[in-house]
PDB file of N, CA and C in Angstrom:
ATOM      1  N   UNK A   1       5.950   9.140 -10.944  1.00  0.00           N
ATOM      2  CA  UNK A   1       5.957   7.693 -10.820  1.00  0.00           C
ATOM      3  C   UNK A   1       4.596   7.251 -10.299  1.00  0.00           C
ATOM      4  N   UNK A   2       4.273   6.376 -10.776  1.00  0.00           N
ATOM      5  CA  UNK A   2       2.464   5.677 -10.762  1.00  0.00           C
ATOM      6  C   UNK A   2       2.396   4.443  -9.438  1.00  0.00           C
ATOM      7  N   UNK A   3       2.308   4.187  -8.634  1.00  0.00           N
ATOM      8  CA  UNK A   3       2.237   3.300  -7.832  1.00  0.00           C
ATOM      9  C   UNK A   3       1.083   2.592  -7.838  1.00  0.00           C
ATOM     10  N   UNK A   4       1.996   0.862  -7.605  1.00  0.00           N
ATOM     11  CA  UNK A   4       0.583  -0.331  -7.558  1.00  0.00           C
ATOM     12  C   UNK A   4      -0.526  -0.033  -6.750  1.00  0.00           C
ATOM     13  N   UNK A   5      -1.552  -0.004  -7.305  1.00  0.00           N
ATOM     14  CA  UNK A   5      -3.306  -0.056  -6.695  1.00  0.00           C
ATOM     15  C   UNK A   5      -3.389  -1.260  -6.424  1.00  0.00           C
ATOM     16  N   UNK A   6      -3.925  -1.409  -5.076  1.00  0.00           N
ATOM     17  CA  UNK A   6      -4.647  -2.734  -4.892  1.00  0.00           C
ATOM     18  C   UNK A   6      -5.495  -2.840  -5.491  1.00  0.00           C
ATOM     19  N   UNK A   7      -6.182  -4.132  -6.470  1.00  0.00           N
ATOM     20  CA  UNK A   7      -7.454  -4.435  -6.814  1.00  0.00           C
ATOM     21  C   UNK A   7      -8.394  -4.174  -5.691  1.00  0.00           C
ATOM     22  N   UNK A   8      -8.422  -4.213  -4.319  1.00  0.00           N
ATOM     23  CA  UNK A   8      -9.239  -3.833  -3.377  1.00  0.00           C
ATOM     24  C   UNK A   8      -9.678  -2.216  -3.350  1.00  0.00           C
ATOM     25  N   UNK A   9      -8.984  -1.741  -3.579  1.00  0.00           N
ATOM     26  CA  UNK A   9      -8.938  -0.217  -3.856  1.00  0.00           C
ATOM     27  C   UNK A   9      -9.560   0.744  -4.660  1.00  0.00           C
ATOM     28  N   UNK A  10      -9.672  -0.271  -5.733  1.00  0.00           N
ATOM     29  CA  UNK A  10     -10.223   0.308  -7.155  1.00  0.00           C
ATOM     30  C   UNK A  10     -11.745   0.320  -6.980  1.00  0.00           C
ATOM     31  N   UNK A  11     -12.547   1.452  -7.583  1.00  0.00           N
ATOM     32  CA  UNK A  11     -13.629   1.394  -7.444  1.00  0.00           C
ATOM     33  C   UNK A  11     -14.220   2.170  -6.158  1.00  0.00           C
ATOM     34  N   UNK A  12     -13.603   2.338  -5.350  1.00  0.00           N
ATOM     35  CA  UNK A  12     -13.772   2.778  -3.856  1.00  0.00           C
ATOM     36  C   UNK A  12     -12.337   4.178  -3.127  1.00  0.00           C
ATOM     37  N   UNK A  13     -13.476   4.501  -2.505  1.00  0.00           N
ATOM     38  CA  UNK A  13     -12.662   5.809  -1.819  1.00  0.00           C
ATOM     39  C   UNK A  13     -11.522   5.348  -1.007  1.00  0.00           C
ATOM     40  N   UNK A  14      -9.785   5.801  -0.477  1.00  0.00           N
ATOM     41  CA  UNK A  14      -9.713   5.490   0.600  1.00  0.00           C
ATOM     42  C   UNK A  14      -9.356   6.524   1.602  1.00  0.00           C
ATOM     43  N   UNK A  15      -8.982   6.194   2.501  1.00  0.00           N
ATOM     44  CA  UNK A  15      -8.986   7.532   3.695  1.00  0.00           C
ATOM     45  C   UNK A  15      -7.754   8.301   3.111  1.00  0.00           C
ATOM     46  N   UNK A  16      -7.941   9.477   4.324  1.00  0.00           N
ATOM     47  CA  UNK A  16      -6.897  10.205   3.810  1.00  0.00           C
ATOM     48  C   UNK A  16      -5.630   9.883   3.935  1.00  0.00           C
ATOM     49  N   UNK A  17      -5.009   9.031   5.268  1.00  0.00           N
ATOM     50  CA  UNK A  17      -4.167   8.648   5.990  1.00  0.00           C
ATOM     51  C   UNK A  17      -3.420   7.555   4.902  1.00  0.00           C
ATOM     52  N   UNK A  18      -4.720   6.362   4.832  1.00  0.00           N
ATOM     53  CA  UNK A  18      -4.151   5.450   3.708  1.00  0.00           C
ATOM     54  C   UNK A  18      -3.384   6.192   2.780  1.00  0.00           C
ATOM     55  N   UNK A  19      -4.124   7.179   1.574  1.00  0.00           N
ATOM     56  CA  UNK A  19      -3.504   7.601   0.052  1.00  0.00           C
ATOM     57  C   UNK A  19      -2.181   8.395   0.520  1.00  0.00           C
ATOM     58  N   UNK A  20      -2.002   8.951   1.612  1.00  0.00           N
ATOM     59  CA  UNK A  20      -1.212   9.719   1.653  1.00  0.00           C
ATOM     60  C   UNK A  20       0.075   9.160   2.356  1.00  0.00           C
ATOM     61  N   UNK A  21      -0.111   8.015   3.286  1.00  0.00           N
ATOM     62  CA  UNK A  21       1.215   7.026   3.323  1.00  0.00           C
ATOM     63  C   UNK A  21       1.100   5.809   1.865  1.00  0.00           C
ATOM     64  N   UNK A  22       0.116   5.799   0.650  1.00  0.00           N
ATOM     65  CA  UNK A  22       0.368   5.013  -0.343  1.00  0.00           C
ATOM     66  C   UNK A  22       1.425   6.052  -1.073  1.00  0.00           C
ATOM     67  N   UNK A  23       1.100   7.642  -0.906  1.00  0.00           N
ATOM     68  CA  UNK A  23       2.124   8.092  -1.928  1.00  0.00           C
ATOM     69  C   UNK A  23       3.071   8.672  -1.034  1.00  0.00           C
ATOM     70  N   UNK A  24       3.312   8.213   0.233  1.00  0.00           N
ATOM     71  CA  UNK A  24       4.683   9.106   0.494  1.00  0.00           C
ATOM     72  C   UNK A  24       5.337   7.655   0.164  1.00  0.00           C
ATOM     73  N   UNK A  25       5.224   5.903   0.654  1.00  0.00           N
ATOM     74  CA  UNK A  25       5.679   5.334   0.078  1.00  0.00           C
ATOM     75  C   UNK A  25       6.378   4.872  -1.287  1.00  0.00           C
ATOM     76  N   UNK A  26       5.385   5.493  -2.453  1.00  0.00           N
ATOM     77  CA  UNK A  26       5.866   6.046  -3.843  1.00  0.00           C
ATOM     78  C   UNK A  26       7.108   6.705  -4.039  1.00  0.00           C
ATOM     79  N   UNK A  27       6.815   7.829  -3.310  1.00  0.00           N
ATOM     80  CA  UNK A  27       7.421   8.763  -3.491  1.00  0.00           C
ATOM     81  C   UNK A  27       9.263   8.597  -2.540  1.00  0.00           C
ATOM     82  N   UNK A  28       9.005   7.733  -1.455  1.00  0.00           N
ATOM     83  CA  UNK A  28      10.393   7.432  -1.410  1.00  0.00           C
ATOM     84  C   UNK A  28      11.427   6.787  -1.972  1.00  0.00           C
ATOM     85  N   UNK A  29      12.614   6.979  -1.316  1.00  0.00           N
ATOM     86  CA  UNK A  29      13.903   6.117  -1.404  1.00  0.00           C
ATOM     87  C   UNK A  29      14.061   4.595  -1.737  1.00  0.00           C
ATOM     88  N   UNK A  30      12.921   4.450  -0.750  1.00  0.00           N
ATOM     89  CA  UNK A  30      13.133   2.841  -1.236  1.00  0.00           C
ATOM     90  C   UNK A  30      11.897   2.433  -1.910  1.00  0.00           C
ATOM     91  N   UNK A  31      10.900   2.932  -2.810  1.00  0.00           N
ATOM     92  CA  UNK A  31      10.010   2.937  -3.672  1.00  0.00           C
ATOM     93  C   UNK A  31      10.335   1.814  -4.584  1.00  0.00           C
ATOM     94  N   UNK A  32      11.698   1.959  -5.302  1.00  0.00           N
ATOM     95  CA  UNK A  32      11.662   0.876  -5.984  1.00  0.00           C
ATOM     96  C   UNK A  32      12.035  -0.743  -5.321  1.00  0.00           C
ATOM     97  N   UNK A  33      12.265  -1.012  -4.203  1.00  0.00           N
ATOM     98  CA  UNK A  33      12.001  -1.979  -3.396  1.00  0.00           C
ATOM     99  C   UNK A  33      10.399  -2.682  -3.130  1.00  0.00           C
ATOM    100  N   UNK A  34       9.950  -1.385  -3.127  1.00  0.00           N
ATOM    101  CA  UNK A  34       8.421  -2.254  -3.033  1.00  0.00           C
ATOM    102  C   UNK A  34       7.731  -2.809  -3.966  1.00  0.00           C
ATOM    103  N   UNK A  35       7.044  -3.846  -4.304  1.00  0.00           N
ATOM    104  CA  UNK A  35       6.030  -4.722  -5.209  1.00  0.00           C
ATOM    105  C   UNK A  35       5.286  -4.143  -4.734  1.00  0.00           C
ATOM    106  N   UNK A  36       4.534  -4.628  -3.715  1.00  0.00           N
ATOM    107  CA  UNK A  36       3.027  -4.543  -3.618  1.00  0.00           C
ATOM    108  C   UNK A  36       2.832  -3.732  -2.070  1.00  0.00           C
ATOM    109  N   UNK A  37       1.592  -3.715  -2.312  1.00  0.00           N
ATOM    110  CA  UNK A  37       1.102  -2.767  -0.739  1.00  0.00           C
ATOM    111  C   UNK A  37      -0.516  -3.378  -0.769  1.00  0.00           C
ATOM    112  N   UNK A  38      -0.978  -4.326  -0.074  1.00  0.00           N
ATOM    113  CA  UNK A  38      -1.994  -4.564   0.057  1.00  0.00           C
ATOM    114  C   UNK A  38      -3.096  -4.701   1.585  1.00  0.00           C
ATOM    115  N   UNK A  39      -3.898  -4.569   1.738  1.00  0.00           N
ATOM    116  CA  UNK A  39      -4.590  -5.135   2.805  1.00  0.00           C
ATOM    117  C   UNK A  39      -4.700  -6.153   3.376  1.00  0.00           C
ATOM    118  N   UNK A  40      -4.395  -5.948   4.983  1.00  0.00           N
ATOM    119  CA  UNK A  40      -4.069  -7.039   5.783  1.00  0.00           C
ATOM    120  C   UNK A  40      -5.197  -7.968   6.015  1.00  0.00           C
ATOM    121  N   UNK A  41      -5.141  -8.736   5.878  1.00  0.00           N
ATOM    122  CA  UNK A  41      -6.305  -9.989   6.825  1.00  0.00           C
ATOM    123  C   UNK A  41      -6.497  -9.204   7.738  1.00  0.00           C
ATOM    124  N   UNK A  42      -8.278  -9.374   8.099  1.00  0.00           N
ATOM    125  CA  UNK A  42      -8.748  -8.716   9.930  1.00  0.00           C
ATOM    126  C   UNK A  42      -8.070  -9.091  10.757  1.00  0.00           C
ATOM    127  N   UNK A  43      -7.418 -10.696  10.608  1.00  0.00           N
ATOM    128  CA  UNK A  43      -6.831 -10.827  12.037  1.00  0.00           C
ATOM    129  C   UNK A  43      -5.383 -10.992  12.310  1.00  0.00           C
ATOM    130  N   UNK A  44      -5.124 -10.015  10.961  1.00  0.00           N
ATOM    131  CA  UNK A  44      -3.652  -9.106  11.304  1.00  0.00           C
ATOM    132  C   UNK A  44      -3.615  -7.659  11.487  1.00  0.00           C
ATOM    133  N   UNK A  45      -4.977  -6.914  11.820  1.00  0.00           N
ATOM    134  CA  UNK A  45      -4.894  -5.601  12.619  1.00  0.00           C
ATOM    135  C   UNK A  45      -6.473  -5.061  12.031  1.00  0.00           C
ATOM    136  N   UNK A  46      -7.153  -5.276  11.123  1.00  0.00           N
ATOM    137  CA  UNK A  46      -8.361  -4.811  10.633  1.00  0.00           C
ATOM    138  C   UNK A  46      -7.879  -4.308   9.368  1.00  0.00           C
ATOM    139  N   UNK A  47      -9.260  -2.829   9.141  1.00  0.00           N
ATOM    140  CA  UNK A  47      -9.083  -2.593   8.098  1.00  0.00           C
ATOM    141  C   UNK A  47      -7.506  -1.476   7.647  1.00  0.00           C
ATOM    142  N   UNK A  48      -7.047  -1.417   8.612  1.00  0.00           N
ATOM    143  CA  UNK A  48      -5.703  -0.051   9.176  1.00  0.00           C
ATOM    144  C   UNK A  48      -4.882  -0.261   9.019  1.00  0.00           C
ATOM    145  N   UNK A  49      -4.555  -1.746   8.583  1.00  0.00           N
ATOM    146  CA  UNK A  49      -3.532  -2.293   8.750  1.00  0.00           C
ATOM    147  C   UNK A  49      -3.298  -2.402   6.986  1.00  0.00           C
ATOM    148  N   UNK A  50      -2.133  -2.703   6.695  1.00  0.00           N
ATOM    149  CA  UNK A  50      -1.779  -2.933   5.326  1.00  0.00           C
ATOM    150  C   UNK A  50      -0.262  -4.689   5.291  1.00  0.00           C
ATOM    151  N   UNK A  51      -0.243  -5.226   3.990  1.00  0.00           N
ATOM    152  CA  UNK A  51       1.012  -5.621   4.015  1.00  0.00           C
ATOM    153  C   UNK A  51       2.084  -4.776   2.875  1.00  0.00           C
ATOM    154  N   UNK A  52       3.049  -4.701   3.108  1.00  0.00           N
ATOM    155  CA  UNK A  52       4.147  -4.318   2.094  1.00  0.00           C
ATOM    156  C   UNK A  52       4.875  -5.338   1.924  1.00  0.00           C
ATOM    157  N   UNK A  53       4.802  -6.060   0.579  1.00  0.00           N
ATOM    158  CA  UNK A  53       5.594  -6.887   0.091  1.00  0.00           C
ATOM    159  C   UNK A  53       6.933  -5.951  -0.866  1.00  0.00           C
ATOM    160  N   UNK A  54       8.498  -6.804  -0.581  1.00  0.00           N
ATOM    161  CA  UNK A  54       9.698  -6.242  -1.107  1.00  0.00           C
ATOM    162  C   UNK A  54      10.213  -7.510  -2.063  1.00  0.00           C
ATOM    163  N   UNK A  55      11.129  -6.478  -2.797  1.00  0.00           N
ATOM    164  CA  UNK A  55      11.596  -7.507  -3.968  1.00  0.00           C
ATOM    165  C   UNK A  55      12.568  -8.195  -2.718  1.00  0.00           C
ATOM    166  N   UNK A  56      13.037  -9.327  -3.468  1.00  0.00           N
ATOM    167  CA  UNK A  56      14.185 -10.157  -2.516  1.00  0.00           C
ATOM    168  C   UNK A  56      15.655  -9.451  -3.345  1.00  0.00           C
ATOM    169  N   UNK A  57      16.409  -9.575  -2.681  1.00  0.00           N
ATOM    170  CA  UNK A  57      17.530  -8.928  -3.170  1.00  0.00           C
ATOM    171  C   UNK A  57      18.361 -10.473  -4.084  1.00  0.00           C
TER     172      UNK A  57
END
């Protein structure tokens, strides 16, 4: 299963920490719940921070 890339993402390296909670997120249970996974505004935690947007039920 292929999981959404942020357009921020593309083009550029990311840490290890990031890719590897982007694909354990993938890779879970509730995977198909998630839309999107993007980067937070700085002054919702910096660059470390992420948002996870969910479908609405």
């Amino acid at each position: 299963r292929e999981r959404p890339v942020d357009p921020a993402d593309r083009m550029a390296r990311r840490g290890a920490i990031r890719a590897k909670l982007l694909d354990w997120l993938a890779a879970s249970r509730h995977a198909d719940a998630i839309t999107a996974v993007r980067r937070a505004h700085i002054r919702h935690g910096g660059e470390g921070a992420l948002y996870l947007f969910l479908k609405r039920r």
